[in-house]
C-alpha atoms as a PDB file:
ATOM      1  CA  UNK A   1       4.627  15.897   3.688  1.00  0.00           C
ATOM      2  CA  UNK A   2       1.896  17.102   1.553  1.00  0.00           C
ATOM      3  CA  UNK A   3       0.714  20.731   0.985  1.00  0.00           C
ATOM      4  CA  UNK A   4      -1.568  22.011  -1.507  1.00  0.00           C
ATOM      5  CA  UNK A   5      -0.547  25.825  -2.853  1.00  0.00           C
ATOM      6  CA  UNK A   6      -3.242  28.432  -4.009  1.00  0.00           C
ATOM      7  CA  UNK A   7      -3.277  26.488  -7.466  1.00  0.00           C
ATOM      8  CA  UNK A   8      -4.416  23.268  -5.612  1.00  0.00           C
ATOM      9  CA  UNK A   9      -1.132  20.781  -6.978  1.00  0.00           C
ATOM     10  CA  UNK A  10      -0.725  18.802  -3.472  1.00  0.00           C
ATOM     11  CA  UNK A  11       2.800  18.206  -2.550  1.00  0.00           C
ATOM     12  CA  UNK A  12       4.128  15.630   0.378  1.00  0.00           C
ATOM     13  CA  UNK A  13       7.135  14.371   2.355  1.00  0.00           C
ATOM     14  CA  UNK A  14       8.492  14.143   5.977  1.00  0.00           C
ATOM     15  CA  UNK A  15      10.861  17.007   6.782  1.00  0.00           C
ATOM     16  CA  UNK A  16      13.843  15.632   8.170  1.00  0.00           C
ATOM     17  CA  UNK A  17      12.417  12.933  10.794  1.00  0.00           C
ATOM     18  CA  UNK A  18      10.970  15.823  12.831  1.00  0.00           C
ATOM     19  CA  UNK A  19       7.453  16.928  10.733  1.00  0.00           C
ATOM     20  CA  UNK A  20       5.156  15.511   8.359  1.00  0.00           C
ATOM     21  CA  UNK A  21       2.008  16.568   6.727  1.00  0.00           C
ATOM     22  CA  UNK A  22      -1.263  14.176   7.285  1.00  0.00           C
ATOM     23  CA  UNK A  23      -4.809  14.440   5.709  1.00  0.00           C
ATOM     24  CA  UNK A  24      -7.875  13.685   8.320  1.00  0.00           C
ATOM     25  CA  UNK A  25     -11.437  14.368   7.443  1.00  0.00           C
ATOM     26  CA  UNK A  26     -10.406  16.075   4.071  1.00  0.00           C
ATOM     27  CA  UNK A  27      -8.153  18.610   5.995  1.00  0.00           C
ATOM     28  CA  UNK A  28      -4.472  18.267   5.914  1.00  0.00           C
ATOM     29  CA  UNK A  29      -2.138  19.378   9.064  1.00  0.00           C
ATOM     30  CA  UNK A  30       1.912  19.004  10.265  1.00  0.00           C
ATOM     31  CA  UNK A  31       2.424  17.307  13.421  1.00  0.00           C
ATOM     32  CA  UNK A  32       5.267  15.356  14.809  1.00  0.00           C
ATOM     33  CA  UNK A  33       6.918  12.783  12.675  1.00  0.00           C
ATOM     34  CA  UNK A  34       6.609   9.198  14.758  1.00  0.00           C
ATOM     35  CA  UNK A  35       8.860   6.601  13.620  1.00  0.00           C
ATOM     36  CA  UNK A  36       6.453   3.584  12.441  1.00  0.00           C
ATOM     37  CA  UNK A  37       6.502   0.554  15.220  1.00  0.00           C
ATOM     38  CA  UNK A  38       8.232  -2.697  14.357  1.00  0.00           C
ATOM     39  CA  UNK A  39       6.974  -5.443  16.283  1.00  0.00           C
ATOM     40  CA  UNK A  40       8.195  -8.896  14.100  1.00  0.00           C
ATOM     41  CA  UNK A  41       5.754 -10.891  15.932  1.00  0.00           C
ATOM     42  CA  UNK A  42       5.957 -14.591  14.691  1.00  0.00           C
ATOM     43  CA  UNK A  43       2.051 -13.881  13.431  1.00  0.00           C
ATOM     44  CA  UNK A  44       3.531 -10.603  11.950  1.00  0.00           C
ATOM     45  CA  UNK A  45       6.535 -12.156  10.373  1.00  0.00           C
ATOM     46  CA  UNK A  46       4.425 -14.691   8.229  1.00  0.00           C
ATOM     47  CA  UNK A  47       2.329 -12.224   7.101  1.00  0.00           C
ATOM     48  CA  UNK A  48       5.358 -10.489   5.164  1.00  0.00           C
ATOM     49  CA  UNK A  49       6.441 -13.900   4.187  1.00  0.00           C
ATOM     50  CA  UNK A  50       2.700 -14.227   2.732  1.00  0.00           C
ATOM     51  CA  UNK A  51       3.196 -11.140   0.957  1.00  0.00           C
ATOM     52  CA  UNK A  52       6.528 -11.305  -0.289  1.00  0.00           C
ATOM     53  CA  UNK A  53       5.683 -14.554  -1.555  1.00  0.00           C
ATOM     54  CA  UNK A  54       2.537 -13.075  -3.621  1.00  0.00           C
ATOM     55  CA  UNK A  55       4.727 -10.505  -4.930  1.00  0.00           C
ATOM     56  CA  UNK A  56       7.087 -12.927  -6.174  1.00  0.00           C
ATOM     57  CA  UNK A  57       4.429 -15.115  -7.813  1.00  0.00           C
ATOM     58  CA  UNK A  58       2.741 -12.179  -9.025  1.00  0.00           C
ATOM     59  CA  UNK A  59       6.176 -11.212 -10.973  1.00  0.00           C
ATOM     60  CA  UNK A  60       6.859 -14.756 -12.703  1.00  0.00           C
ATOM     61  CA  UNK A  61       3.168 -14.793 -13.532  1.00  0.00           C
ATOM     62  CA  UNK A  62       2.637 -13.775 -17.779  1.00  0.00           C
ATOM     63  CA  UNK A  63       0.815 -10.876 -18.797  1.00  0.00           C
ATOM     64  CA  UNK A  64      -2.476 -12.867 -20.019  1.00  0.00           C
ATOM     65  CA  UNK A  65      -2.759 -14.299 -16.431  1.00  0.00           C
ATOM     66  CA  UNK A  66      -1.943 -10.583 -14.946  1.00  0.00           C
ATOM     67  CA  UNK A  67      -5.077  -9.565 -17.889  1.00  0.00           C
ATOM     68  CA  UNK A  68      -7.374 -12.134 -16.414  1.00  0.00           C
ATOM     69  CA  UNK A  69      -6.785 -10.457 -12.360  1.00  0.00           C
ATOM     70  CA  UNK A  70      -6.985  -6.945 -14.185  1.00  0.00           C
ATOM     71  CA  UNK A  71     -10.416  -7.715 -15.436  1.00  0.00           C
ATOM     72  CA  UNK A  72     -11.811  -9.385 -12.409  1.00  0.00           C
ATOM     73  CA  UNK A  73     -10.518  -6.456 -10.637  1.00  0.00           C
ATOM     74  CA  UNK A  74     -12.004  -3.441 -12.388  1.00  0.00           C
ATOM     75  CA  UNK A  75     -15.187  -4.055 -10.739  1.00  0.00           C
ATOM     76  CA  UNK A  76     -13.845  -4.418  -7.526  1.00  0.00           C
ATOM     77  CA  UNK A  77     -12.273  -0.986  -7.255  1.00  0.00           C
ATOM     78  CA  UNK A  78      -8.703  -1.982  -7.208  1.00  0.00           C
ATOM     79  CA  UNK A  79      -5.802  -3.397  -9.312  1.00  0.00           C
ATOM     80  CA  UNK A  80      -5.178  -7.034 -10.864  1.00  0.00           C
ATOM     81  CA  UNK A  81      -1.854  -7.104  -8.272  1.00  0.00           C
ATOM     82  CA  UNK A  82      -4.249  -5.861  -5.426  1.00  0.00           C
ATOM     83  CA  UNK A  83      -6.507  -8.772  -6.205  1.00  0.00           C
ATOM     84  CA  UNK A  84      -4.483 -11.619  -6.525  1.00  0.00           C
ATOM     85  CA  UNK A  85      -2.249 -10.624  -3.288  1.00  0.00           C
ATOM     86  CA  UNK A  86      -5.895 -10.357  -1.258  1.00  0.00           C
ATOM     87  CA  UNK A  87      -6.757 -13.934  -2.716  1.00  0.00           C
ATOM     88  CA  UNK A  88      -3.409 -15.357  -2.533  1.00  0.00           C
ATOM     89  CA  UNK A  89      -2.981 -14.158   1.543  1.00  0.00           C
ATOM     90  CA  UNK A  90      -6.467 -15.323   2.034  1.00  0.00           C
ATOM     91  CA  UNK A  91      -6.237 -18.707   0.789  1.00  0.00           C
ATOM     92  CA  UNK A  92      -2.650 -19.171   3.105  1.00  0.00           C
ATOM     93  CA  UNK A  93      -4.176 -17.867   6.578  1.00  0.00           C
END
């Protein structure tokens, strides 16, 4: 859930499995708390094998090759791990 109090500091969590707090078109409201669908499709299943692979890789790799994704990155808008696990998925679809 996440509120914002008269100082603007946001705050969020789900209360209890019943509410949470979403942000749409700048504007944040409460509605019902829906647990998140499951499906393990096959096609589904290899994706998280895809990205728990990545992550793995990403861990054992050493910080100058982390540097190198980092720096690529920057002008991308996102992080060196964000990079490599986009180009890593890519190149295994």
């Amino acid at each position: 859930m996440k509120l914002k109090n008269v100082m603007g500091n946001e705050y969020s969590s789900t209360i209890g499995k019943s509410v949470t707090v979403c942000t749409r078109y700048g504007k944040q409201y409460v509605r019902k708390w829906v647990k998140p669908k499951d499906p393990k499709t096959p096609l589904q299943m290899q994706q998280r094998e895809k990205y728990a692979r990545a992550n793995e890789i990403w861990k054992e790799m050493s910080p100058d090759e982390k540097q190198i994704y980092r720096e690529h990155a920057k002008g991308l808008g996102m992080s060196g791990y964000n990079l490599f696990v986009s180009e890593f998925t890519r190149e295994r679809s």
